[in-house]
N, C-alpha and C. Protein backbone atom coordinates (compact mmCIF):
# COMPACT_ATOMS: atom_id res chain seq x y z
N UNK A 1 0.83 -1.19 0.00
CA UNK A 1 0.00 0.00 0.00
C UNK A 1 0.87 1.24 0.00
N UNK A 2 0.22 2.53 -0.54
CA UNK A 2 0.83 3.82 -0.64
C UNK A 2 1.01 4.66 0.78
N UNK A 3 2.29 4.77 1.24
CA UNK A 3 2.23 5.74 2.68
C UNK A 3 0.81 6.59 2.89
N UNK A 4 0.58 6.68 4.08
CA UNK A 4 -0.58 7.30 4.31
C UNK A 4 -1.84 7.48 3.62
N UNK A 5 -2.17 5.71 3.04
CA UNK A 5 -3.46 5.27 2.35
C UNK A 5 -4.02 5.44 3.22
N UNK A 6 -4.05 5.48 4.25
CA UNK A 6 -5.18 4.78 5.42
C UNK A 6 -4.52 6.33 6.62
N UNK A 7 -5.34 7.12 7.06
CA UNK A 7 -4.84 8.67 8.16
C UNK A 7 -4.57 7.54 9.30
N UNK A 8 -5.51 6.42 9.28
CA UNK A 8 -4.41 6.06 11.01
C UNK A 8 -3.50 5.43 10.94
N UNK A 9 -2.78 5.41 9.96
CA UNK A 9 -1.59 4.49 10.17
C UNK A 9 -0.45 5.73 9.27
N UNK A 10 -0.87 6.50 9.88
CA UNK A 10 0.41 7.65 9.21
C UNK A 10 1.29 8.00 10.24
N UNK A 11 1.08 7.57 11.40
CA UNK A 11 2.47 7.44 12.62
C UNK A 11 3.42 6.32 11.64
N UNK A 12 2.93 5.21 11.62
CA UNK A 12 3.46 4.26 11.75
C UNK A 12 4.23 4.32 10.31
N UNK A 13 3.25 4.83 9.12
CA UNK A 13 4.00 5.18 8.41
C UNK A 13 5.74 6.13 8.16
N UNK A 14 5.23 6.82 8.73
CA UNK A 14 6.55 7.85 8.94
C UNK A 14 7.33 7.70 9.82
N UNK A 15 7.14 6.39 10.64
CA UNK A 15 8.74 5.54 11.63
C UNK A 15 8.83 4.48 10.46
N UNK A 16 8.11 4.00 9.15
CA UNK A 16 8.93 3.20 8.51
C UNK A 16 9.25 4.09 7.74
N UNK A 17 8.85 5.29 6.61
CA UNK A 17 9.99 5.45 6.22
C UNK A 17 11.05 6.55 6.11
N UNK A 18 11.42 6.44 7.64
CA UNK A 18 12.08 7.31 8.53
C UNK A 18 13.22 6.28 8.47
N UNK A 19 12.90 4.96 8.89
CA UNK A 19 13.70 4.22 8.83
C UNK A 19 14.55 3.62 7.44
N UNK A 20 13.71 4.23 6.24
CA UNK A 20 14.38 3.45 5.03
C UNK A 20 15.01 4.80 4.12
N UNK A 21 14.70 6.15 5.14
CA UNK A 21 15.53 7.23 4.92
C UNK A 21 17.18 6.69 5.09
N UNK A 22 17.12 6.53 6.36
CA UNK A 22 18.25 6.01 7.25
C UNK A 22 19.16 5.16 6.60
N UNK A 23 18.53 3.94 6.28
CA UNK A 23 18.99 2.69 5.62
C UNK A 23 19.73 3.25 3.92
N UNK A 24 18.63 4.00 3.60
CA UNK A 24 19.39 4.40 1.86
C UNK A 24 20.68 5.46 2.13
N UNK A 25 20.15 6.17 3.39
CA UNK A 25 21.42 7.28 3.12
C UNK A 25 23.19 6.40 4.08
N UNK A 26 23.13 5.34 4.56
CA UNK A 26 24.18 5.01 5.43
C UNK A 26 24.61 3.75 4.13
N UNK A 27 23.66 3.14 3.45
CA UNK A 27 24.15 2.47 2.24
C UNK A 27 24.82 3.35 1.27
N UNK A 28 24.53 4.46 1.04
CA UNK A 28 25.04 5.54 -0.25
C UNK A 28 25.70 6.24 0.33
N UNK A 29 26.23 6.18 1.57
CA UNK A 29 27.33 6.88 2.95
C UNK A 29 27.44 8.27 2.28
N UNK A 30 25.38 8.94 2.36
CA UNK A 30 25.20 10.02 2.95
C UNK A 30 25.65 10.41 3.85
N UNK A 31 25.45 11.80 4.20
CA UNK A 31 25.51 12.57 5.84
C UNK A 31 24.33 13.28 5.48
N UNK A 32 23.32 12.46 5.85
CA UNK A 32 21.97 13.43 5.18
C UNK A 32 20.86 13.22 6.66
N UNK A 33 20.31 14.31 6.48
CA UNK A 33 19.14 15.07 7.55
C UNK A 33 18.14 15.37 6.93
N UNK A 34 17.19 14.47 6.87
CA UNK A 34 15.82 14.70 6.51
C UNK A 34 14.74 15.33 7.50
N UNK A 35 14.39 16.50 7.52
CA UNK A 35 13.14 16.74 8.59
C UNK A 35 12.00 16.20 8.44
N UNK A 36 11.61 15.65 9.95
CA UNK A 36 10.23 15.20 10.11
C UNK A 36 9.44 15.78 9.19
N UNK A 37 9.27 16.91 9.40
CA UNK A 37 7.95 17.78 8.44
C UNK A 37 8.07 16.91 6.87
N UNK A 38 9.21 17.10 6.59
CA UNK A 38 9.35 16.74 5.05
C UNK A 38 8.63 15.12 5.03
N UNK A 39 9.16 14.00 5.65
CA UNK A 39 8.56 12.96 5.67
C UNK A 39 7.11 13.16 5.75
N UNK A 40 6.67 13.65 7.08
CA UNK A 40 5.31 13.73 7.30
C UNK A 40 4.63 14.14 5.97
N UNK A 41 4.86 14.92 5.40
CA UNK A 41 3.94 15.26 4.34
C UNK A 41 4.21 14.05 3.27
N UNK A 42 5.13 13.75 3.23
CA UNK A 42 5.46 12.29 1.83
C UNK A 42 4.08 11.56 2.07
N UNK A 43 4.04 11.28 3.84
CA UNK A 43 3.34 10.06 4.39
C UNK A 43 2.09 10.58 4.37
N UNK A 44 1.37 12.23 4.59
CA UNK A 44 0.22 12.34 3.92
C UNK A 44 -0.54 12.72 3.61
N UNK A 45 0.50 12.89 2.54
CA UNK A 45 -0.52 12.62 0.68
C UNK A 45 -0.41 11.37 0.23
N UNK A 46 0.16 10.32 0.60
CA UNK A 46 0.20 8.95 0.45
C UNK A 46 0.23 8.91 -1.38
N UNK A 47 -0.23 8.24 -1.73
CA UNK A 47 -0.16 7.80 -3.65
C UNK A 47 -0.37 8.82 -4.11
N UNK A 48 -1.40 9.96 -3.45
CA UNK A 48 -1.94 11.27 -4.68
C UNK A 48 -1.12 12.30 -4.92
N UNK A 49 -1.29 13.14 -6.03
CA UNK A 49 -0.46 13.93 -6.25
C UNK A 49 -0.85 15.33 -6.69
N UNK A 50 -0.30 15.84 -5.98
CA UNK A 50 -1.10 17.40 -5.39
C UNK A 50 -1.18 18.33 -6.93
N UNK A 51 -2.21 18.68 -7.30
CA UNK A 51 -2.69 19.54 -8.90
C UNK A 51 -1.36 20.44 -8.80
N UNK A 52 -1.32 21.59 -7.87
CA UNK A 52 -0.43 22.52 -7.98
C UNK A 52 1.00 22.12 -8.56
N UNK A 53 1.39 20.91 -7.62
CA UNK A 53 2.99 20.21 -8.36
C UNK A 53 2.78 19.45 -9.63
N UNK A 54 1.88 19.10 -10.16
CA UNK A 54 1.70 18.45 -11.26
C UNK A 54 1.88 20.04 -12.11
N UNK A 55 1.02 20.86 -12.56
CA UNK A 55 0.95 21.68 -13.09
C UNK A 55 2.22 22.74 -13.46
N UNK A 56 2.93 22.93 -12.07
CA UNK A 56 4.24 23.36 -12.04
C UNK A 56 5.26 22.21 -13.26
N UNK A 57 5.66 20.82 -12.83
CA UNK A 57 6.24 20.27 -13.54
C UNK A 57 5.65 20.48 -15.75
N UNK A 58 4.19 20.47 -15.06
CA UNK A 58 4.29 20.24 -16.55
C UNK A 58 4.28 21.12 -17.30
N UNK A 59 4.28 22.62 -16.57
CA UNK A 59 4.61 23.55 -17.15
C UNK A 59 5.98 24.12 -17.57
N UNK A 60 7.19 23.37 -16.71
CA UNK A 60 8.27 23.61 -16.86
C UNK A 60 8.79 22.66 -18.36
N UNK A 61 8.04 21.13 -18.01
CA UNK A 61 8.18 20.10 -19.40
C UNK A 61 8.32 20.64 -20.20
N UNK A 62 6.88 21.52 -20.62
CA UNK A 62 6.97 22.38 -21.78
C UNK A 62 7.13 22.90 -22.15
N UNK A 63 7.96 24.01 -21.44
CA UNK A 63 8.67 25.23 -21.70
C UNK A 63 10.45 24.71 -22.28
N UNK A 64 10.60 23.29 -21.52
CA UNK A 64 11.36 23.22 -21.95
C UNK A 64 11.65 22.07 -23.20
N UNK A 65 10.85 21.15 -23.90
CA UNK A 65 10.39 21.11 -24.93
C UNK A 65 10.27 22.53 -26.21
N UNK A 66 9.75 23.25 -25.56
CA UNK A 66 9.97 24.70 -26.76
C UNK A 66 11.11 25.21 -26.69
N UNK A 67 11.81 25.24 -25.85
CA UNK A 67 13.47 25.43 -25.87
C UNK A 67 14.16 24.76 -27.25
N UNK A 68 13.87 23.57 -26.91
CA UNK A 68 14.94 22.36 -28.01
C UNK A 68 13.97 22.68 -28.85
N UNK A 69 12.60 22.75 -29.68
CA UNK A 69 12.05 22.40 -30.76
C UNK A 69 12.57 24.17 -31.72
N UNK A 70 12.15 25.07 -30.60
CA UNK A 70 12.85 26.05 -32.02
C UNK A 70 13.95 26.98 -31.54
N UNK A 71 15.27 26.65 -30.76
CA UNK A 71 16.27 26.41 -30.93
C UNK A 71 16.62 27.64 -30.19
N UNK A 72 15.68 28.22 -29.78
CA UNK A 72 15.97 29.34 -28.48
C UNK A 72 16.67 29.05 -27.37
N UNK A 73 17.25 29.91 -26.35
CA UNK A 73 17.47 29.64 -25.13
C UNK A 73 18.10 28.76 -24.75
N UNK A 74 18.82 28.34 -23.72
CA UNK A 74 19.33 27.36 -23.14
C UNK A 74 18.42 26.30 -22.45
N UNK A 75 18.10 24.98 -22.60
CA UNK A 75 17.72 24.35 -21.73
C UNK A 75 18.28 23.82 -20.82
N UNK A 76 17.96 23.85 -19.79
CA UNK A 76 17.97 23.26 -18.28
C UNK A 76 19.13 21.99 -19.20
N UNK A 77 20.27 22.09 -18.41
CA UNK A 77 21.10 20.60 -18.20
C UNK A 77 20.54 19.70 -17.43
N UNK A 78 20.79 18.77 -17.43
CA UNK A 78 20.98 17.33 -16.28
C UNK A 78 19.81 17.54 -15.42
N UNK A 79 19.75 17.95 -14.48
CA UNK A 79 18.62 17.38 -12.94
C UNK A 79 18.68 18.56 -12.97
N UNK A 80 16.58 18.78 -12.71
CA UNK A 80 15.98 19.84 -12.12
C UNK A 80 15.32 19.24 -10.94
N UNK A 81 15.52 20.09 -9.70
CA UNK A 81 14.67 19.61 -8.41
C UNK A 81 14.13 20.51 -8.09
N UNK A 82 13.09 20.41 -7.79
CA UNK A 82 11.71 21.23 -7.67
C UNK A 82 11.20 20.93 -5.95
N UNK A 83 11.47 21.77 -5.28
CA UNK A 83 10.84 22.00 -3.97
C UNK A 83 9.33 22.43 -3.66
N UNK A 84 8.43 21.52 -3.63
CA UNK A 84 6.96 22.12 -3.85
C UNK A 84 6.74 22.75 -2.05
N UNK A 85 7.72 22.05 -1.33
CA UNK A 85 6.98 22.49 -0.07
C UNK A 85 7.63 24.26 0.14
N UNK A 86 8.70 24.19 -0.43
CA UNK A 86 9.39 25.38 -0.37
C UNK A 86 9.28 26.88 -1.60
N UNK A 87 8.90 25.76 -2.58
CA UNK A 87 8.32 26.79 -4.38
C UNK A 87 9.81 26.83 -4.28
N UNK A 88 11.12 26.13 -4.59
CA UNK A 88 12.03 26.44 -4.88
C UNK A 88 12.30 25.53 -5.80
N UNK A 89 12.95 25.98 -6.90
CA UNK A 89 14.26 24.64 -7.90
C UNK A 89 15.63 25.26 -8.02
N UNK A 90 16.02 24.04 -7.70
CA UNK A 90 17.86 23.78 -8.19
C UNK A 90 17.91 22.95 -9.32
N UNK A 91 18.71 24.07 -10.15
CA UNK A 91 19.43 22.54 -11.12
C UNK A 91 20.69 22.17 -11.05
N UNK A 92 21.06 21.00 -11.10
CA UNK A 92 22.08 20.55 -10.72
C UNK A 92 22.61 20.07 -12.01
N UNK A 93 24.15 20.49 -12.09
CA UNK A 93 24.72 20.06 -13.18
C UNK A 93 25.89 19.16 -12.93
N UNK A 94 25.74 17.86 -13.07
CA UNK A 94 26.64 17.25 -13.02
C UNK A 94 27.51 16.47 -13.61
């Protein structure tokens, strides 16, 4: 099931994957700090996906699609990350 399918099991959700935060970042020997808040919200909205961040992404898709089709502008390199809780993006060029 999707984190926080079910509102009463969204504790329990967010001590598991609090815990598989943990587990991915000491396997990929992160030094990484995830805040509660940030989990909590992963855990719930569970499977759905909020209109506002959909709309954002797919407005960026296409802007940058018209970039490459008529040969304007620079497009975005490599990884764009999009902060919906914050309205921030980084792109990362690596």
């Amino acid at each position: 099931h999707f984190l926080g399918h079910r509102s009463e099991e969204i504790e329990q959700d967010l001590i598991s994957l609090r815990q598989d935060v943990n587990a991915v970042s000491v396997e990929l020997k992160l030094n990484l700090r995830v805040e509660d808040d940030y989990l909590h919200e992963i855990c719930r909205y569970g499977g759905n996906e909020m209109h506002s961040i959909a709309a954002v992404m797919g407005g960026l898709g296409s802007q940058e699609a018209i970039k490459l089709i008529t040969g304007q502008f620079v497009p975005i390199e490599n990884t764009l990350i999009y902060n919906g809780l914050d309205n921030k993006c980084t792109v990362l060029n690596c």
